[in-house]
Protein backbone atom coordinates (compact mmCIF):
# COMPACT_ATOMS: atom_id res chain seq x y z
CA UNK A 1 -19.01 3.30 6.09
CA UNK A 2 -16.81 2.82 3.04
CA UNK A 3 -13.59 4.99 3.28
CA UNK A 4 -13.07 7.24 -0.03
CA UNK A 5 -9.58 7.08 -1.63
CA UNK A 6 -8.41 8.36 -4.89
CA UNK A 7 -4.98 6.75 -6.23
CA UNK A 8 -2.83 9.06 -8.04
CA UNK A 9 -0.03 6.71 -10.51
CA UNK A 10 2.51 8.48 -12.88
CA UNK A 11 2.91 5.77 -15.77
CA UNK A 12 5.90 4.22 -15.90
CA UNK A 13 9.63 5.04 -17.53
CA UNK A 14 9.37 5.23 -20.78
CA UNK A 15 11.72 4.65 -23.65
CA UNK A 16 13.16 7.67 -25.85
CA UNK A 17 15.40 5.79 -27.95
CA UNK A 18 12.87 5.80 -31.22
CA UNK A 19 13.51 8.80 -32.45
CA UNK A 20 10.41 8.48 -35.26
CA UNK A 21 8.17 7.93 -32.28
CA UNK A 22 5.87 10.71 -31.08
CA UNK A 23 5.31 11.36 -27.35
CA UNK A 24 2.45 9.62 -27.38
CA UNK A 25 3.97 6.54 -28.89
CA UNK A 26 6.49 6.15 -26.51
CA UNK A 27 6.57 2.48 -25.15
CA UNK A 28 7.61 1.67 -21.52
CA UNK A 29 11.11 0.28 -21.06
CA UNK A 30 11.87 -2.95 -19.20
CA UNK A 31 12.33 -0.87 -16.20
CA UNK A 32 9.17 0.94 -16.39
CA UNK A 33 7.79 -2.47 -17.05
CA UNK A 34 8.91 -4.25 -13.76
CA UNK A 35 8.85 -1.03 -11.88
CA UNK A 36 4.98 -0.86 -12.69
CA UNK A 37 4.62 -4.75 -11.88
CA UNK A 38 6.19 -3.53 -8.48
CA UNK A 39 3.25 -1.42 -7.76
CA UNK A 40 0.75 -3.20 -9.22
CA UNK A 41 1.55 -6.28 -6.53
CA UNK A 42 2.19 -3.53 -3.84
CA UNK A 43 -1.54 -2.07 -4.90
CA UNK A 44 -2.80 -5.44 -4.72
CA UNK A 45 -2.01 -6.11 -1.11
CA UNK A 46 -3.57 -2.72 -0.03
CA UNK A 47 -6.36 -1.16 -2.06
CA UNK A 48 -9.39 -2.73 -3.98
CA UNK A 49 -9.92 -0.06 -6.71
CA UNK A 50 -12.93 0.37 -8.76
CA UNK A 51 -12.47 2.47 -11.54
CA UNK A 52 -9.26 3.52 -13.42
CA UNK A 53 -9.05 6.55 -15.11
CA UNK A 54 -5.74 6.16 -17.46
CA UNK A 55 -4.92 8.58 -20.25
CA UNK A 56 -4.60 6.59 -24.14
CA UNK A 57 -0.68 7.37 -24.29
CA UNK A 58 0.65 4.29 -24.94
CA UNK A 59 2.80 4.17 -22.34
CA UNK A 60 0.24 4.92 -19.37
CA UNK A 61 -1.80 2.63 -20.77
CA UNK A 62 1.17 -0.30 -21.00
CA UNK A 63 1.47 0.29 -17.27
CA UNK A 64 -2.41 0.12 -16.96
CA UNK A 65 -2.61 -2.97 -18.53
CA UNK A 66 0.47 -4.27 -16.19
CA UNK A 67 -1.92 -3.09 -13.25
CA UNK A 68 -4.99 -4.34 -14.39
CA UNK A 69 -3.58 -7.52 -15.13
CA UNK A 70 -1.79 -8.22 -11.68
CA UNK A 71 -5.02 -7.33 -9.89
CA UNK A 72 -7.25 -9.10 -11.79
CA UNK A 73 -9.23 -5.95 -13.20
CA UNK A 74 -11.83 -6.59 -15.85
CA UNK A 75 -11.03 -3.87 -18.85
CA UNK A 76 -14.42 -2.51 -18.24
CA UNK A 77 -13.56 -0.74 -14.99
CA UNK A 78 -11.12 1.25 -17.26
CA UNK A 79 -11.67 4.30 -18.62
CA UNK A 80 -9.23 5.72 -21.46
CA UNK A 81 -9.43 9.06 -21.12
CA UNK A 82 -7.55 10.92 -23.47
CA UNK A 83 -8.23 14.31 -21.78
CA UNK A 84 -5.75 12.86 -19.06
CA UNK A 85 -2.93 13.70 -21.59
CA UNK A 86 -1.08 16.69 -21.30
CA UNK A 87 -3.67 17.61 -18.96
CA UNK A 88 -3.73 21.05 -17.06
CA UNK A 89 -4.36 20.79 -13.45
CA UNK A 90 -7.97 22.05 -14.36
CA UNK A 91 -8.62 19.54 -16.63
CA UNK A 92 -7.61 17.08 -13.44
CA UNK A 93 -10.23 18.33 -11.37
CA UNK A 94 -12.83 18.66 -14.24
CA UNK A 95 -12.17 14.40 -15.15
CA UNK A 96 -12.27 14.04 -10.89
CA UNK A 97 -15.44 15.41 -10.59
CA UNK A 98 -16.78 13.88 -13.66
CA UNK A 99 -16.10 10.28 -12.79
CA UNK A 100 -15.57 10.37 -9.23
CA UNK A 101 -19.01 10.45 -8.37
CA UNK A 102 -20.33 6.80 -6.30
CA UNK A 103 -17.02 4.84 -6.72
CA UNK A 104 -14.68 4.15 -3.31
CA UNK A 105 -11.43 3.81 -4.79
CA UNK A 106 -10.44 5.58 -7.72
CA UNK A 107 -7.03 4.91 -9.39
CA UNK A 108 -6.17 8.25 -11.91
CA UNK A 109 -2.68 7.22 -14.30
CA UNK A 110 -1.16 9.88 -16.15
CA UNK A 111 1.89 12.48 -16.48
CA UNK A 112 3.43 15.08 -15.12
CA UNK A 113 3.74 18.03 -14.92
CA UNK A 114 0.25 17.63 -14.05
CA UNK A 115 0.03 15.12 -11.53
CA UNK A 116 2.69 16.63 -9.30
CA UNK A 117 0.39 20.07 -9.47
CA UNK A 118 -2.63 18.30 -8.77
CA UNK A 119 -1.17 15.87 -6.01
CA UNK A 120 -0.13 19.26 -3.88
CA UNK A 121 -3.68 20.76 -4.84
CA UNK A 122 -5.69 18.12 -3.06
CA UNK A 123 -3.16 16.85 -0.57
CA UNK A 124 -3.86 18.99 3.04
CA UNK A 125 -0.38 18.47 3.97
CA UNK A 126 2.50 19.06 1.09
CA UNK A 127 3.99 16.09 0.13
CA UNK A 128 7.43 14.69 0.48
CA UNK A 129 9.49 14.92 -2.39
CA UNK A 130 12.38 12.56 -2.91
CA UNK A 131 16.31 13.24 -2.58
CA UNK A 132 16.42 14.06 -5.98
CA UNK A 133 13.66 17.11 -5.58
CA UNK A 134 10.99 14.50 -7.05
CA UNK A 135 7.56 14.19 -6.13
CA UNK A 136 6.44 11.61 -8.50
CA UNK A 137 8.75 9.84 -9.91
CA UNK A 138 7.99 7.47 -12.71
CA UNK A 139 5.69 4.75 -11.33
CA UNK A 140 5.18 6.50 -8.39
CA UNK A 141 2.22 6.34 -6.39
CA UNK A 142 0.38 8.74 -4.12
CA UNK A 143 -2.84 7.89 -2.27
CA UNK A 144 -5.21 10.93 -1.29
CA UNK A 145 -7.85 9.63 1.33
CA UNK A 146 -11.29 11.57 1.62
CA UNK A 147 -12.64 9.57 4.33
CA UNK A 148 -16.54 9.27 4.03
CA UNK A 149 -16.77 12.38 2.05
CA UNK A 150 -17.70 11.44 -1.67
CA UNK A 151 -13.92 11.95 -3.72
CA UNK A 152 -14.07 15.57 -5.02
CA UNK A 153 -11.27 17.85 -6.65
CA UNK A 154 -11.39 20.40 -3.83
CA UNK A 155 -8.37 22.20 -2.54
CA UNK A 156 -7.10 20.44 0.63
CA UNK A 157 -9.33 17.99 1.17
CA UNK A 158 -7.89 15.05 1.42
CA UNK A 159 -5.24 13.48 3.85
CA UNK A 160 -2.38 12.09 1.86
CA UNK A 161 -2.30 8.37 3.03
CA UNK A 162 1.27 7.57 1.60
CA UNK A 163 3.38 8.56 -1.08
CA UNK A 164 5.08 5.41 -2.55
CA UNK A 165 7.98 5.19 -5.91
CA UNK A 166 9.17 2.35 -6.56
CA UNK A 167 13.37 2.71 -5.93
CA UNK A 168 11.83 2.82 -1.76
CA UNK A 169 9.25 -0.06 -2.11
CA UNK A 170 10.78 -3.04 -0.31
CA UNK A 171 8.79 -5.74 -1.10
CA UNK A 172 9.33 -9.66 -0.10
């Protein structure tokens, strides 16, 4: 029986030096850059994910495309989503249900405040925030496992597998 996971990702740090650039527009830095290529090889080693739901900002999508590319993801198991942005916690659960529907491993990228809400939503147990008072952190990574249930946006329902930022990945 395949075991149902759904892969919550915060993009990575992005760069607020351009003034003239909307929120939207805002690149990833060189640390967001690496920081995402950090997860994307940790990802690799664990997960084989089907579907990505990313929102269109540009810089969820740069560290989409860093993911995709380290994993060797065709760009037709992405979905650009640009509900994902600025997203309410309903709106979460509302894309969840809408695409979770027949896929194993489902990787979500987006922003906070949103994530954090919807990570502590789903999670049965609350999850660990950092030293800082962080739960995700930029790049960060939380995986919600469902088991053999189907992945569904239901209150509590999934065991939080790990909860992994980069600044505590240790990786060879």
């Amino acid at each position: 029986m395949p075991k149902h996971q759904l892969i919550i990702m915060r993009h990575a740090k992005s760069d607020w030096s351009e003034e003239n650039k909307s929120d939207f527009e805002r690149p990833l830095t060189m640390r967001g850059r690496k920081a995402a290529k950090k997860m994307a090889k940790w990802l690799k080693r664990q997960y084989c994910i089907d579907r990505i739901l990313c929102s269109p900002a540009l810089r969820a999508k740069q560290t989409c495309l860093l993911i995709t590319a380290q994993l060797n993801l065709p760009q037709h198991r992405v979905i650009w989503e640009p509900a994902i942005y600025e997203a309410s916690i309903n709106q979460l659960i509302s894309i969840i249900d809408a695409y979770g529907e027949g896929i194993d491993t489902l990787l979500l990228i987006g922003h906070n405040p949103g994530l954090d809400q919807l990570l502590y939503y789903l999670s049965q147990d609350p999850p660990p925030i950092n030293d800082s008072g962080k739960l995700l952190t930029t790049s960060a990574v939380a995986v919600l496992n469902y088991g053999v249930q189907t992945i569904k946006a239901k209150p509590h329902r999934a065991t939080l597998e790990c909860l992994v930022r980069p600044k505590e990945l240790k990786l060879p």
